[in-house]
Protein backbone atom coordinates (compact mmCIF):
# COMPACT_ATOMS: atom_id res chain seq x y z
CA UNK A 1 0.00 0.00 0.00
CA UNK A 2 1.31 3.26 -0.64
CA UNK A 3 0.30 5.05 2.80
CA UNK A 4 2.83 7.80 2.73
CA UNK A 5 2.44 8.26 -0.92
CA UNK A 6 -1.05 9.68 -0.40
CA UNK A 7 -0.90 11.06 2.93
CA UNK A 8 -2.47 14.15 2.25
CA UNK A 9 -5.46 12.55 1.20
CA UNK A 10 -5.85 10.78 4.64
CA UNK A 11 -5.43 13.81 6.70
CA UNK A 12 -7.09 15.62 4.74
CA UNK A 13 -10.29 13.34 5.73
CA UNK A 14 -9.11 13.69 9.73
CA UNK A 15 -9.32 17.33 9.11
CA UNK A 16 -12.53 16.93 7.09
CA UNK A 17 -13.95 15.37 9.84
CA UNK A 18 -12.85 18.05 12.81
CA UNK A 19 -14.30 20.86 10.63
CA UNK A 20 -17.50 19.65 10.58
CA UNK A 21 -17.37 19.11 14.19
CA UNK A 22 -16.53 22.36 14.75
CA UNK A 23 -18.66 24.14 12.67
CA UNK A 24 -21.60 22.54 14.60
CA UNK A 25 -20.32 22.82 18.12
CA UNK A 26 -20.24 26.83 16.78
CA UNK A 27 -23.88 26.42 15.46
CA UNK A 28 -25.52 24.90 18.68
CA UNK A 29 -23.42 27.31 20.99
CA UNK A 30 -24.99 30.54 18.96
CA UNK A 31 -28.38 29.19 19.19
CA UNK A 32 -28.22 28.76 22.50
CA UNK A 33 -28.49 25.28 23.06
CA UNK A 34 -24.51 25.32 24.28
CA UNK A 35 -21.52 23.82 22.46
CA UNK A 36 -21.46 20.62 24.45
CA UNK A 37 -24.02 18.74 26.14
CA UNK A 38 -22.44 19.35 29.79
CA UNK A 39 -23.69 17.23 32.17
CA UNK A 40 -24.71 18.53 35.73
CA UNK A 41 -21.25 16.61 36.94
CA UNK A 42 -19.23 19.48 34.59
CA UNK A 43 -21.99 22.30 34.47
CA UNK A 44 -23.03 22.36 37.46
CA UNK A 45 -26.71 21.78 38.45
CA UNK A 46 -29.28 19.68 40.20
CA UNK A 47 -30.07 15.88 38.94
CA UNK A 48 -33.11 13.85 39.59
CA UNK A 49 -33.97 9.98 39.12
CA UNK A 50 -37.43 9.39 39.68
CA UNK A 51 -39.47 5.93 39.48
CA UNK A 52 -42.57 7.26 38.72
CA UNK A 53 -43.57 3.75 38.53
CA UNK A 54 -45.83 3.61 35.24
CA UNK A 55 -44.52 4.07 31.73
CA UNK A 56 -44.19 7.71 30.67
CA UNK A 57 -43.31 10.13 27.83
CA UNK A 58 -39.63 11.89 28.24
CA UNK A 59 -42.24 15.22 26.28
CA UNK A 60 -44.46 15.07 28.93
CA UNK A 61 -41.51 15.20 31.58
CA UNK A 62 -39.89 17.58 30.30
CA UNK A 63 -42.91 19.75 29.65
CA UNK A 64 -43.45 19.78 33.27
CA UNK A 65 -40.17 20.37 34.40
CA UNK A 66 -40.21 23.67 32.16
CA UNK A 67 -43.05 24.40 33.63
CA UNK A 68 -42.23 24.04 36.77
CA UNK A 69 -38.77 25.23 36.79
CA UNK A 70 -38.89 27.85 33.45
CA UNK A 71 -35.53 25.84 32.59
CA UNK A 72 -36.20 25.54 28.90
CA UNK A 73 -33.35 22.64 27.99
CA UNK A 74 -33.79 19.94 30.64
CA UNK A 75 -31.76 16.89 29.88
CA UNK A 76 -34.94 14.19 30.18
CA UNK A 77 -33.32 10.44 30.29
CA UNK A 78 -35.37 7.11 29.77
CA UNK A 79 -33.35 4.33 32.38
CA UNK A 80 -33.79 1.35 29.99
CA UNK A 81 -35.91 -1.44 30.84
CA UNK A 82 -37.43 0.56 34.09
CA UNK A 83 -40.05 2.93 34.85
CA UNK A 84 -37.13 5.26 36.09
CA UNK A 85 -36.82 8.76 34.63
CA UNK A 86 -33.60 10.92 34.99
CA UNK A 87 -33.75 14.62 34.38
CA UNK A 88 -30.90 16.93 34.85
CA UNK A 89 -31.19 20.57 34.89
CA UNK A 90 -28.73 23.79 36.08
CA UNK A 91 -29.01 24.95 39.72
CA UNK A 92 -32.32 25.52 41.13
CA UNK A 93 -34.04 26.62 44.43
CA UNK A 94 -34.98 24.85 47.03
CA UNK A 95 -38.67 26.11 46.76
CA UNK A 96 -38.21 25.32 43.10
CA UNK A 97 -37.21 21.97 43.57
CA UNK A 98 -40.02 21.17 46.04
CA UNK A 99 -42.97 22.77 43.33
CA UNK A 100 -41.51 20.37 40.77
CA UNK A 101 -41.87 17.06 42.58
CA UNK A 102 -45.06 18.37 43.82
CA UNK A 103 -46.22 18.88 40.38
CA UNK A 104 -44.70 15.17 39.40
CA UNK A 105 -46.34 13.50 42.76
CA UNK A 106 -49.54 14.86 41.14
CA UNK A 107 -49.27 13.91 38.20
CA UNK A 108 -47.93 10.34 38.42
CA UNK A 109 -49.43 10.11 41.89
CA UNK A 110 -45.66 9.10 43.84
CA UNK A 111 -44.37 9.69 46.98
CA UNK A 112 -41.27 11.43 48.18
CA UNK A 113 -40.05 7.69 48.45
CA UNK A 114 -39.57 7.69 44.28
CA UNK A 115 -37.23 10.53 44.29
CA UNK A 116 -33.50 10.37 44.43
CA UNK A 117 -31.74 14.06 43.95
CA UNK A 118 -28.08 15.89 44.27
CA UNK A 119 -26.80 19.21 43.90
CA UNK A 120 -23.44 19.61 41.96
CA UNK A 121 -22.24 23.30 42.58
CA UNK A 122 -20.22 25.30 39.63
CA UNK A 123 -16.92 25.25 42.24
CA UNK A 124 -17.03 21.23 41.84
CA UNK A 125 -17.95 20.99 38.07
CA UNK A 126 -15.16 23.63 37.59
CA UNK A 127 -12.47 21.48 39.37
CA UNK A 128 -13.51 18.42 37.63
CA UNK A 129 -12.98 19.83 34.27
CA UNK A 130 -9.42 20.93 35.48
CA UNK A 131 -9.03 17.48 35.98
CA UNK A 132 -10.22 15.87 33.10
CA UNK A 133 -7.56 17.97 31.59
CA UNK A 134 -5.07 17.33 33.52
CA UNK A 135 -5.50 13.79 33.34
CA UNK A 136 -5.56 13.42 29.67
CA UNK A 137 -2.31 15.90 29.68
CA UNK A 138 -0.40 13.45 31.91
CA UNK A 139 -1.27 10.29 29.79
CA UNK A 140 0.11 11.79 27.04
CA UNK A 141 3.05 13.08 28.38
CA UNK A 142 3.72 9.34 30.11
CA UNK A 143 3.41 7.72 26.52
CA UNK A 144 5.92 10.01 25.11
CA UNK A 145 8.18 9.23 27.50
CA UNK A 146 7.55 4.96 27.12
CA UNK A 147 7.65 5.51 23.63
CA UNK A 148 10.72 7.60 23.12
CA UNK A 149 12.36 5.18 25.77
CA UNK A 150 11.18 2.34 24.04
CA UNK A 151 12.48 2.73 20.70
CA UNK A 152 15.14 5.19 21.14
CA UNK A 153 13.88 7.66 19.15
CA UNK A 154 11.63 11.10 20.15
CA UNK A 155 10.61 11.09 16.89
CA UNK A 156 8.72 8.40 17.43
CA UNK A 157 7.14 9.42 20.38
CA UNK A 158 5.99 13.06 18.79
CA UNK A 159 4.37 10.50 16.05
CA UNK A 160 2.74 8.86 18.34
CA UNK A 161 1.62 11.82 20.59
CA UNK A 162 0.36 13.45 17.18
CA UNK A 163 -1.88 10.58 16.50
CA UNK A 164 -3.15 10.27 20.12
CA UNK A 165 -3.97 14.22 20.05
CA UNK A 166 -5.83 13.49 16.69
CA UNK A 167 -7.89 10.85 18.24
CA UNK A 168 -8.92 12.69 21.40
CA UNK A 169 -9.85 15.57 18.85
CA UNK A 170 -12.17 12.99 16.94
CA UNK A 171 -14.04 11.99 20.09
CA UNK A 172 -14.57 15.58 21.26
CA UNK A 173 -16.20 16.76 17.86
CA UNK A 174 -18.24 13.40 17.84
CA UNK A 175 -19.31 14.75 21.94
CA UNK A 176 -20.61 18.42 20.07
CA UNK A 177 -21.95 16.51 16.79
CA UNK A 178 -23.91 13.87 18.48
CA UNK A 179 -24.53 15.96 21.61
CA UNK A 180 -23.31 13.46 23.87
CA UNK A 181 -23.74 13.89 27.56
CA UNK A 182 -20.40 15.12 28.85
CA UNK A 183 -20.20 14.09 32.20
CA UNK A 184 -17.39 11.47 33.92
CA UNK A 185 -17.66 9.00 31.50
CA UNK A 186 -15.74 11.26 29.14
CA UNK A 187 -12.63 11.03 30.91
CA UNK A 188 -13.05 7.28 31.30
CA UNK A 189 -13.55 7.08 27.26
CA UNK A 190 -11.29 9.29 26.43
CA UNK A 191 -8.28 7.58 28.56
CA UNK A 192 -9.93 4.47 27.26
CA UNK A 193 -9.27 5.24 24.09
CA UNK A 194 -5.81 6.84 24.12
CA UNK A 195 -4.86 3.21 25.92
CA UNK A 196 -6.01 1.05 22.88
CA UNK A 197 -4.96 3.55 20.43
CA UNK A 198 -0.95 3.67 21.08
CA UNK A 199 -0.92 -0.50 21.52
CA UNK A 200 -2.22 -0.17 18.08
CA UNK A 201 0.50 2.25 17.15
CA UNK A 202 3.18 0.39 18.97
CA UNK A 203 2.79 -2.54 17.16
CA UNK A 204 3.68 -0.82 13.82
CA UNK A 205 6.48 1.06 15.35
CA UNK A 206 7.76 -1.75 16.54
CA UNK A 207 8.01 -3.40 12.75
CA UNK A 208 9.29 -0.57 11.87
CA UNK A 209 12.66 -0.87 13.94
CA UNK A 210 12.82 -4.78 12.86
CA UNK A 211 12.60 -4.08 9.01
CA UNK A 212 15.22 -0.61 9.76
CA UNK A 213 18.19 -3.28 9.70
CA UNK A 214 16.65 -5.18 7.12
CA UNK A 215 15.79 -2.25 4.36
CA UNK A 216 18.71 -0.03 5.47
CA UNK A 217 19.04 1.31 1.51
CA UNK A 218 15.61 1.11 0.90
CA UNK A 219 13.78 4.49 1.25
CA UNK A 220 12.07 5.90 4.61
CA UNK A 221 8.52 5.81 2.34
CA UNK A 222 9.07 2.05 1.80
CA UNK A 223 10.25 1.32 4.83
CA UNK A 224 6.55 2.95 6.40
CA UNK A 225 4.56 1.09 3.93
CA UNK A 226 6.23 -2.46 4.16
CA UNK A 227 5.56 -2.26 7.77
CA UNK A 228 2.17 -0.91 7.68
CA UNK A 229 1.16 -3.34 5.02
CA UNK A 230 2.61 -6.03 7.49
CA UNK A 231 0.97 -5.51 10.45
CA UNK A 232 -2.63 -3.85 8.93
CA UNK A 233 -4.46 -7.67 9.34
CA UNK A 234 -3.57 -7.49 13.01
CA UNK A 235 -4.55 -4.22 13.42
CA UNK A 236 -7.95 -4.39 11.64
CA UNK A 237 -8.74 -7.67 13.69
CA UNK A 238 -8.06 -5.96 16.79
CA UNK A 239 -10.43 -2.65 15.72
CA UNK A 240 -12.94 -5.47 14.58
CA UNK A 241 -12.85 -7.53 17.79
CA UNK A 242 -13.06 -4.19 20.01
CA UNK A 243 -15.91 -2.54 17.57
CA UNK A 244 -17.96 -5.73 17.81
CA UNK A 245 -17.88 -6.36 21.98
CA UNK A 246 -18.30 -2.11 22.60
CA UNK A 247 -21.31 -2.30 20.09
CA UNK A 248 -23.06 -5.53 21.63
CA UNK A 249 -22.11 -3.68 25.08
CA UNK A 250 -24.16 -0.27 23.59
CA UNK A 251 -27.36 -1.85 22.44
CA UNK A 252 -27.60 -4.37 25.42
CA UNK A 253 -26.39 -1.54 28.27
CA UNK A 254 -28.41 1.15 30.30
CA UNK A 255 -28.47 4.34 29.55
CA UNK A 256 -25.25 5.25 31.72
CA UNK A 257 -23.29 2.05 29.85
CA UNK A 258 -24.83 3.83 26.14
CA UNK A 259 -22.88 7.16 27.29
CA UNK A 260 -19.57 5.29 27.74
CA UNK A 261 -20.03 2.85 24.85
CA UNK A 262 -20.74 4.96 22.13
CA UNK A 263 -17.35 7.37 22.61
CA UNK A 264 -15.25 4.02 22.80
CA UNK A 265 -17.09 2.96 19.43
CA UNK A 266 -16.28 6.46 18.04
CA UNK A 267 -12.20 6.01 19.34
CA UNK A 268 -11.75 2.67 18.17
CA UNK A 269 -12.45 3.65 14.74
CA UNK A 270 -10.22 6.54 14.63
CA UNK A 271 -7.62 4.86 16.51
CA UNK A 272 -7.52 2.20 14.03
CA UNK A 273 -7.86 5.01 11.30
CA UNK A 274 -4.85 6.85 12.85
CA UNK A 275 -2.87 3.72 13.68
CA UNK A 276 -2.83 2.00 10.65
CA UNK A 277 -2.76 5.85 7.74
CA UNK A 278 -1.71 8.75 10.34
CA UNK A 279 0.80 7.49 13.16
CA UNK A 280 3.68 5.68 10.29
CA UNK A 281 2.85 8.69 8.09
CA UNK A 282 3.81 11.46 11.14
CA UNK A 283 6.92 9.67 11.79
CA UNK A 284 8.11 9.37 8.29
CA UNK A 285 7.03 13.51 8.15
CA UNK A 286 9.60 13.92 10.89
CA UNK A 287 12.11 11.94 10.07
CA UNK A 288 12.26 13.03 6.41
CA UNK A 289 15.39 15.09 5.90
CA UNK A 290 14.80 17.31 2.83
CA UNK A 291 15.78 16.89 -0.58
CA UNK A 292 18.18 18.90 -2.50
CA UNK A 293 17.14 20.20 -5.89
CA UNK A 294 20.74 21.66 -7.69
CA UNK A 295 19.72 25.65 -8.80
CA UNK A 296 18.44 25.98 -12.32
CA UNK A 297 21.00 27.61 -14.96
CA UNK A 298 20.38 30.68 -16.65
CA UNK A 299 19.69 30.67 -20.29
CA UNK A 300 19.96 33.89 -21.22
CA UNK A 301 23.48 33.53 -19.14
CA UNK A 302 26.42 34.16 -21.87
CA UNK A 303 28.99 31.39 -21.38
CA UNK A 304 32.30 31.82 -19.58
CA UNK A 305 34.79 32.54 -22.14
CA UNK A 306 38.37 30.80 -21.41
CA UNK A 307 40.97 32.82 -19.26
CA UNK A 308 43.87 33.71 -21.46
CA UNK A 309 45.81 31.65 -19.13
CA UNK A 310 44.18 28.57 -19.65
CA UNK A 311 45.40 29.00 -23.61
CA UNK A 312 49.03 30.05 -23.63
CA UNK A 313 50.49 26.79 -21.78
CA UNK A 314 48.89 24.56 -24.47
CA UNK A 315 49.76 27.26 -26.91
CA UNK A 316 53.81 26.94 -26.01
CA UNK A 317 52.86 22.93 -25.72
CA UNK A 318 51.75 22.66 -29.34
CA UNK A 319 54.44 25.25 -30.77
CA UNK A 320 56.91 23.03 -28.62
CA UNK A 321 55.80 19.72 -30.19
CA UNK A 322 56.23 21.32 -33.56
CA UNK A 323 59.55 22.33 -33.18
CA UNK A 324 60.35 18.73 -32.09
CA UNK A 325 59.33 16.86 -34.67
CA UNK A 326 60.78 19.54 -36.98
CA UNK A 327 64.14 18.51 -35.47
CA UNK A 328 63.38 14.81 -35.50
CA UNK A 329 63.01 15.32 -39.24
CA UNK A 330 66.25 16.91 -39.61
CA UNK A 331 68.04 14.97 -37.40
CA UNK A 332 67.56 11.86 -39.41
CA UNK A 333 69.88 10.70 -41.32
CA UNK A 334 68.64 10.50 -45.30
CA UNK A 335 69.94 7.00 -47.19
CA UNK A 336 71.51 7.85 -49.84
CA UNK A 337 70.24 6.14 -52.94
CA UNK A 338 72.41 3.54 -55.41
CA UNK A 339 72.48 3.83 -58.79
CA UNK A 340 72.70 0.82 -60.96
């Protein structure tokens, strides 16, 4: 396969891909809706699970929690194979909070006994995104290190970094495109991902260092697509086996398991995307060294004309030879001829 050959058309469908995302993340955060789907664990809020103990509508819920509360985007949540409802919503009041279950005890005639609720304050939500940062910041920063250490090269590790970064970026647009709660499962995902993605992207690397030895005249674009091409069945297997147990694991699951599957289904295609077309291709972009073209002559450039010095030695030379053989001529004696 020639992977580094058309490189540009690869990234150019990673970068295809993040536009879109952010393009819509732009569109629902000027329409007010927000540019993710925070969750009251990152926003800040108050969350409710209710067993209202019949089947229900998630419209009529959340018609009466705007109602109720004048919120008018409350995250309304179906727990599957229950009569349980979850609705999440910012901060509220406490008199607030008590007209809304009053107005939900009437209507689905409950008691207090069906409601579980907690307050997350904006201080908490605040430090949690700090360290959802900070944790995906670190993981990176260990795999460079393993990497770099491993095969003796930085360059490797910046690939590999590169194609981690481009993975978390994939997830997060997929989080504003699909408007996936964002809550703790995203750091579990995310991490999640970024785990399976550099095995993926080890395994190459590490065919790349066995055929080095073996293809030492070959070019550095060979050497990346030999390698690739040699270890693309086990990496498409692996993606496979992974895609198939996370998607069994999102149509079976609850809703809690669906908000943790479907980000690992999203990262374990781009992994393998980035693994397999982006990670060989990053190293081979920074390990090129860069060709020397020789500078074009000038054609309307008159020639050089020979230094008079250059002429006068061969000159004497030829005027020297001359003389020789004129004395060679001389010099020999003439036979004198017999007459009969």
């Amino acid at each position: 396969m020639r992977i580094v050959e058309n490189r540009k058309y690869y990234i150019s469908v990673s970068l295809a891909v993040l536009l879109i995302g952010v393009i819509i993340i732009i569109i629902n955060a000027a329409s007010g809706k927000g540019a993710f789907n925070y969750d009251v664990e990152f926003s800040g809020g108050t969350s409710f699970q209710i067993d209202l103990g019949r089947d229900f509508s998630n419209e009529d819920i959340a018609d009466i929690v705007r109602e109720a509360t004048g919120q008018d985007a409350p995250q309304i949540q179906r727990v599957t194979g229950t009569n349980q409802v979850m609705i999440r919503m910012r901060s509220i009041a406490q008199e607030t909070r008590t007209a809304l279950m009053d107005r939900i005890k009437e209507e689905y005639g409950i008691t207090d006994d069906a409601f579980t609720y907690s307050d997350i304050s904006a201080t908490v939500s605040a430090d949690m995104q700090s360290s959802a940062i900070l944790a995906v910041v670190c993981a990176c920063a260990a795999m460079l290190v393993y990497v770099s250490l491993r095969f003796r090269d930085i360059r490797m590790g910046a690939a590999a970094i590169m194609a981690l970064l481009h993975d978390s970026l994939i997830v997060i647009a997929f989080y504003g495109i699909l408007r996936i709660p964002l809550n703790y499962s995203f750091i579990a995902a995310v991490l999640t991902i970024l785990g399976y993605s550099i095995n993926a992207t080890i395994v190459i690397f590490d065919r790349i260092r066995e055929n080095r030895s073996l293809m030492r005249k070959s070019p550095i674009a060979d050497l990346v697509n030999v390698s690739v091409s040699q270890t693309m069945r086990r990496s498409v297997f692996t993606s496979l086996t992974v895609f198939i147990v996370v998607l069994i694991l999102y149509i079976l699951g609850v809703a809690s398991i669906k908000e943790f599957a479907l980000p690992i289904i999203i990262g374990v295609i781009a992994g393998g995307y980035s693994s397999i077309f982006l990670s060989g291709t990053f190293w081979y972009m920074l390990t090129k060294k860069p060709e020397t073209v020789p500078a074009p002559r000038s054609i309307n450039k008159p020639p050089v004309p020979p230094k008079p010095a250059d002429t006068v030695p061969s000159v004497k030379k030829a005027a020297g030879a001359e003389n020789n053989n004129v004395r060679q001529l001389s010099s020999t004696p003439r036979k004198k001829s017999r007459r009969r």
